[in-house]
C-alpha atoms as a PDB file:
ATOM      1  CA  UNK A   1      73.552 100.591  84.923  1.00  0.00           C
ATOM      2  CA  UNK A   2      75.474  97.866  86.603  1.00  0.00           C
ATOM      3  CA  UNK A   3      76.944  98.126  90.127  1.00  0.00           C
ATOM      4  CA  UNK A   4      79.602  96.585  91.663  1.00  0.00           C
ATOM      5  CA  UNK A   5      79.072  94.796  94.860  1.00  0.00           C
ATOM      6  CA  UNK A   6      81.565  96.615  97.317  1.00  0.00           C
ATOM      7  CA  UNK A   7      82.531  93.914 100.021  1.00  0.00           C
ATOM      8  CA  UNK A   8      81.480  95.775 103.911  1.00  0.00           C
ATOM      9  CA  UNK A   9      79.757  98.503 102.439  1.00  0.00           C
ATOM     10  CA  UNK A  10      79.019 100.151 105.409  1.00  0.00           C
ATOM     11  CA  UNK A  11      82.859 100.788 106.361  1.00  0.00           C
ATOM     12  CA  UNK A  12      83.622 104.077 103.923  1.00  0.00           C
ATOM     13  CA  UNK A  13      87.346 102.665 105.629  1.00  0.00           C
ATOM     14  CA  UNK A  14      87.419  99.576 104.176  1.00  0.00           C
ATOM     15  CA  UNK A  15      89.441  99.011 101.299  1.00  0.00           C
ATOM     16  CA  UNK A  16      91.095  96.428  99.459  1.00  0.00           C
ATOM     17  CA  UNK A  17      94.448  97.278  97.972  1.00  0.00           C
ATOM     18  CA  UNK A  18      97.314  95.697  96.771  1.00  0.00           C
ATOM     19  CA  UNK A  19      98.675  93.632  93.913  1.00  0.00           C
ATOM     20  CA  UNK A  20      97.946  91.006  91.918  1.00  0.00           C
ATOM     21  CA  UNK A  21     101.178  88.963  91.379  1.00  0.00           C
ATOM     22  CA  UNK A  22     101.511  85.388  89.491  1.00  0.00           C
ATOM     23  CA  UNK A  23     104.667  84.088  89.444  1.00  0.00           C
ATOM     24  CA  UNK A  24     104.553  80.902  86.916  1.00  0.00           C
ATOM     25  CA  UNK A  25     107.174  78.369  87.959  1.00  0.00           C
ATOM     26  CA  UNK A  26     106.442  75.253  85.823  1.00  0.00           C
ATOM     27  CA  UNK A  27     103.034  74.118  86.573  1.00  0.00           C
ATOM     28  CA  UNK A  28     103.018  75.927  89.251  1.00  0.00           C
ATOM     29  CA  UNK A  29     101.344  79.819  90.218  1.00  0.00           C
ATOM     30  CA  UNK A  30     101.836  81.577  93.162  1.00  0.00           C
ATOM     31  CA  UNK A  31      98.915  84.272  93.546  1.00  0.00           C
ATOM     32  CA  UNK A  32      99.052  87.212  96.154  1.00  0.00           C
ATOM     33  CA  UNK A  33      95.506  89.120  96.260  1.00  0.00           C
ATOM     34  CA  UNK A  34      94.446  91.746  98.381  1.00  0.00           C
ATOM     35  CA  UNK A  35      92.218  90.906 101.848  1.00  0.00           C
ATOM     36  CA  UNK A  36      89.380  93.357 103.254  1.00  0.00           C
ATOM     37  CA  UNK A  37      91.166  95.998 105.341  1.00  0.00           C
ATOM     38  CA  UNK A  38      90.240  98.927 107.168  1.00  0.00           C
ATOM     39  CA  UNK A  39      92.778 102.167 105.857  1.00  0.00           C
ATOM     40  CA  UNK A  40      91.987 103.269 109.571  1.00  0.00           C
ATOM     41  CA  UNK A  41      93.997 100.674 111.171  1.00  0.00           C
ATOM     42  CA  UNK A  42      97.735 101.205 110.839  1.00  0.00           C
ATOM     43  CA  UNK A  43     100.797 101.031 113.446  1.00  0.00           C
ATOM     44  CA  UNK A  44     101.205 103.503 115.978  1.00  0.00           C
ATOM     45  CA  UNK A  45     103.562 106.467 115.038  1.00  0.00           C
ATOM     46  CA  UNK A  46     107.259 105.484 116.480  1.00  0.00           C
ATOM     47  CA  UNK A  47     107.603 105.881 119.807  1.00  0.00           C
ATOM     48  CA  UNK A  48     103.864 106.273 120.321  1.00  0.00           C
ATOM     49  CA  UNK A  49     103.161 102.735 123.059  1.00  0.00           C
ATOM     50  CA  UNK A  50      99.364 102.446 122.172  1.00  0.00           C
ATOM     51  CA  UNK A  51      98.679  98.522 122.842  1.00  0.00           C
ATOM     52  CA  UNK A  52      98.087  97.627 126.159  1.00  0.00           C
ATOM     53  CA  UNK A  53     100.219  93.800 126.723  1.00  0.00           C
ATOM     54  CA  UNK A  54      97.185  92.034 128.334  1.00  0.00           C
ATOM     55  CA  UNK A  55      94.155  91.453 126.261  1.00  0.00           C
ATOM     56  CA  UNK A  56      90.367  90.644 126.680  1.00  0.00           C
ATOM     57  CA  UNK A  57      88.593  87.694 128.669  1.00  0.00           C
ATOM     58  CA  UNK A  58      86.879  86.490 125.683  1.00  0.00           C
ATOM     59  CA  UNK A  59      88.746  87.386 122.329  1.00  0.00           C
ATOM     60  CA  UNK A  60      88.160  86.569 118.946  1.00  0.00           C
ATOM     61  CA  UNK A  61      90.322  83.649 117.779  1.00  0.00           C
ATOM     62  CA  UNK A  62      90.379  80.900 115.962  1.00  0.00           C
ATOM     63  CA  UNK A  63      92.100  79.355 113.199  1.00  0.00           C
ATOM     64  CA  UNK A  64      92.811  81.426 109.682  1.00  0.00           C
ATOM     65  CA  UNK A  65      91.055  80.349 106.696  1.00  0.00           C
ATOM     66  CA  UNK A  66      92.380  82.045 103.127  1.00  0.00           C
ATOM     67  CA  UNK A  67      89.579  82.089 100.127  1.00  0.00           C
ATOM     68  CA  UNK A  68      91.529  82.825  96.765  1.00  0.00           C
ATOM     69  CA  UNK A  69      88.880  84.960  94.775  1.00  0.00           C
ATOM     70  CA  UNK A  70      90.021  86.240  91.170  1.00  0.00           C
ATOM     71  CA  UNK A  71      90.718  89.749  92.681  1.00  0.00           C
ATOM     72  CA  UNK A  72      90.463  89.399  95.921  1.00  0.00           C
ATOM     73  CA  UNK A  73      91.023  86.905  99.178  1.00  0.00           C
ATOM     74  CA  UNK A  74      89.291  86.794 102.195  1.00  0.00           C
ATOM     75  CA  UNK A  75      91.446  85.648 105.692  1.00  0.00           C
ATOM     76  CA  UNK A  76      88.341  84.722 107.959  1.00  0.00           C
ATOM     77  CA  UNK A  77      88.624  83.021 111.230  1.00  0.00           C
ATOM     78  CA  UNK A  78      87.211  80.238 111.525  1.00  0.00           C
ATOM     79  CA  UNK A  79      86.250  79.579 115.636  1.00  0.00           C
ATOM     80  CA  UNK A  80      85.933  76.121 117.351  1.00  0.00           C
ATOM     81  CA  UNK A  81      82.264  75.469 116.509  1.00  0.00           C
ATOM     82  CA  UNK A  82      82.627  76.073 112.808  1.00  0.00           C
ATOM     83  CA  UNK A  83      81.485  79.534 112.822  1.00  0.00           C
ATOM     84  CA  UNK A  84      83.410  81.628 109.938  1.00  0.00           C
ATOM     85  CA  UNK A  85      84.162  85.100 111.309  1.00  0.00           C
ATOM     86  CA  UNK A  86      85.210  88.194 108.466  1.00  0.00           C
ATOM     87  CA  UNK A  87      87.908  90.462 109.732  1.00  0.00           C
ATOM     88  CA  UNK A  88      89.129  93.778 108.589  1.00  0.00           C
ATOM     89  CA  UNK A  89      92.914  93.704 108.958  1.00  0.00           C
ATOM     90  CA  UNK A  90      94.974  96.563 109.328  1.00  0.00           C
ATOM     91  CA  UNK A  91      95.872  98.494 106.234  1.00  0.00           C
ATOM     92  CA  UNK A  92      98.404  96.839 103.583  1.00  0.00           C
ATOM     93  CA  UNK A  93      97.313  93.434 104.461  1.00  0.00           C
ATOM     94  CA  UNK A  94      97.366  90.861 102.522  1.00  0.00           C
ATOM     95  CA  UNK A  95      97.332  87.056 101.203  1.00  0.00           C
ATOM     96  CA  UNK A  96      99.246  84.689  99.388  1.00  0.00           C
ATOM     97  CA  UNK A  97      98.781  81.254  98.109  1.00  0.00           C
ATOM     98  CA  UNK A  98     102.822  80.241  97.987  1.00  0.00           C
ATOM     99  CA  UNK A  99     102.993  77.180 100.090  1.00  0.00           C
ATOM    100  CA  UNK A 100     100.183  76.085 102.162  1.00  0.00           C
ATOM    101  CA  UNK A 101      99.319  80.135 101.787  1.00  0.00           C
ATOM    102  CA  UNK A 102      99.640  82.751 104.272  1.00  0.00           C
ATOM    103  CA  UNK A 103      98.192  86.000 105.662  1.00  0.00           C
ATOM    104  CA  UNK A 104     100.440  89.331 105.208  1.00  0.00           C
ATOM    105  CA  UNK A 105     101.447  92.046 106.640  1.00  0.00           C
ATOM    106  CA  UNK A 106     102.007  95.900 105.457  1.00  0.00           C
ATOM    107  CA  UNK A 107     105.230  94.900 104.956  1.00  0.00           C
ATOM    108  CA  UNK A 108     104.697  91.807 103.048  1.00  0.00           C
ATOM    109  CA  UNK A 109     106.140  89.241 105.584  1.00  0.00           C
ATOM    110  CA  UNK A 110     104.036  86.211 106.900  1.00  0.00           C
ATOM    111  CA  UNK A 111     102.196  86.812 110.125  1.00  0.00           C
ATOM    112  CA  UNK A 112     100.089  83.645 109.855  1.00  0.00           C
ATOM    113  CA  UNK A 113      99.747  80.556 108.099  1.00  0.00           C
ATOM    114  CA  UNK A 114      96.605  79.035 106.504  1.00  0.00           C
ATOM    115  CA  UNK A 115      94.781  76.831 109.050  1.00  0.00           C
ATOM    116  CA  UNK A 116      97.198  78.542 111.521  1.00  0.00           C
ATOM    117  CA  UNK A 117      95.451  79.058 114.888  1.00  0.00           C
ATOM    118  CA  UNK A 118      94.978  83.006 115.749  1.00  0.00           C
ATOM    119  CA  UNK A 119      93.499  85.476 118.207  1.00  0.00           C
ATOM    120  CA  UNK A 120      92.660  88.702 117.898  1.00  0.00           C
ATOM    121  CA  UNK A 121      93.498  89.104 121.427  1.00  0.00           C
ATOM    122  CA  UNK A 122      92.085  92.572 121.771  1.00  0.00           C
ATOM    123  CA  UNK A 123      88.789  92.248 120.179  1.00  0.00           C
ATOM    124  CA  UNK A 124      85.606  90.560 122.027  1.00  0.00           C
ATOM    125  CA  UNK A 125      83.739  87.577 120.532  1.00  0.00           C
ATOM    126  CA  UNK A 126      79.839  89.807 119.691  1.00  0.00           C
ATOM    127  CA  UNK A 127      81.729  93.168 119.856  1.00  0.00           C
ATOM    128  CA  UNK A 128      80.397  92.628 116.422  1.00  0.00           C
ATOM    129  CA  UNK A 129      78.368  90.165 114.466  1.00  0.00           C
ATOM    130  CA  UNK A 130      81.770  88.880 112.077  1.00  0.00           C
ATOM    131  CA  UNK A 131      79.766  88.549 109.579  1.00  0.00           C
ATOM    132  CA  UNK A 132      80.460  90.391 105.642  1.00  0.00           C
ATOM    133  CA  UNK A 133      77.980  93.424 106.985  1.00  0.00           C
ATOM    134  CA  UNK A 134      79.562  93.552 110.498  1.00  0.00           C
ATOM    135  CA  UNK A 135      82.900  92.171 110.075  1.00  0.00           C
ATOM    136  CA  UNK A 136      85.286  92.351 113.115  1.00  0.00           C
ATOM    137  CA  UNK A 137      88.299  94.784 112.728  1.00  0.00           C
ATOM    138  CA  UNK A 138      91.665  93.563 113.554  1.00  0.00           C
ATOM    139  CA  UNK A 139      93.045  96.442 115.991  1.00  0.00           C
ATOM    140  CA  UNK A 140      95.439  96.083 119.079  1.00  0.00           C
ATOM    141  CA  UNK A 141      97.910  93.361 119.024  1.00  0.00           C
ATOM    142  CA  UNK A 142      98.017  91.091 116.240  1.00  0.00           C
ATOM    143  CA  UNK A 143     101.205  88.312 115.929  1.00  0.00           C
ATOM    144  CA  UNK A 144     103.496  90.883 117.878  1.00  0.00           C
ATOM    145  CA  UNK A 145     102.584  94.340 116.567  1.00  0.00           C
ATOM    146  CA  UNK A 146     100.417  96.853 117.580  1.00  0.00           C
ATOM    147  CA  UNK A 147      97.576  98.437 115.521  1.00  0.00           C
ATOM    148  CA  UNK A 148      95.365 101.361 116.227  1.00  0.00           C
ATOM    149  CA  UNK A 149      92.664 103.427 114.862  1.00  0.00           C
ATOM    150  CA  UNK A 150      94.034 106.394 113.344  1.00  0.00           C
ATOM    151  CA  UNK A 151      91.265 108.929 115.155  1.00  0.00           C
ATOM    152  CA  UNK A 152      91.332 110.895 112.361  1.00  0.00           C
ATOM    153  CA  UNK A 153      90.074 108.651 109.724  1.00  0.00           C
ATOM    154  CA  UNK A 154      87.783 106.436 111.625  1.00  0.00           C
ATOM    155  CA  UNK A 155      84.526 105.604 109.740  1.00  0.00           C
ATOM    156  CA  UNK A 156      80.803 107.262 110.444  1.00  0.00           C
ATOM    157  CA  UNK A 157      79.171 104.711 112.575  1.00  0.00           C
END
């Protein structure tokens, strides 16, 4: 029996939705793929204030670096010594290859550019390892918005 390889299997959370789209324009292709995201991690309910303004003295951040797969991308961020760093973003997210690419947000508009620098300003650098096992998960505030950990669909563990 043959079994696909589930990217972060140990986030029952994690999920990769979205759509493929190709739009041919001449020569051209414009591909929007799914990222890794964590179905936990969604906006606050309206009028809920759940992200603190001030962030952590050692954040994650870095610059964004978009892998096209066939059915999938990864956004990983990429830090100042090299080191590649996976990321679970918040629910909805995710890429596109139109212009120089770009991540996306649950809404589908552009909250960072390929090679763009970015911080995930309320995450610490070895809260987790960042890497495909232990990925970091994109939760506080991210380009503006606030995302939080629905408590009633975090993951075991």
């Amino acid at each position: 029996m043959h079994s696909e390889r589930r990217p972060y299997p140990h986030y029952a959370g994690a999920v990769l939705s979205g759509v493929l789209v190709i739009v041919v324009n001449g020569c051209a292709s414009e591909v929007r793929l799914p990222v890794p995201t964590a179905d936990f991690v969604t906006p606050p309910p309206p009028g809920v204030g759940a992200c603190n303004s001030y962030g952590i003295p050692d954040p994650v951040a870095g610059t964004l670096e978009l892998e096209f797969g066939e059915v999938e991308a990864l956004a990983l961020i990429v830090d100042a010594d090299g080191d590649r760093f996976h990321v679970l973003w918040p629910r909805g997210y995710s890429a596109t290859s139109a212009g120089d690419g770009a991540l996306l947000d649950e809404t589908g508009q552009s909250v960072a550019a390929d090679g763009a620098p970015v911080e995930l300003s309320h995450v610490e650098v070895g809260s987790r390892a960042g890497t495909e096992d232990d990925p970091y998960v994109a939760t506080g505030i991210f380009e503006g918005r606030c995302y939080i950990p629905a408590p009633d669909r975090l993951p075991d563990g």
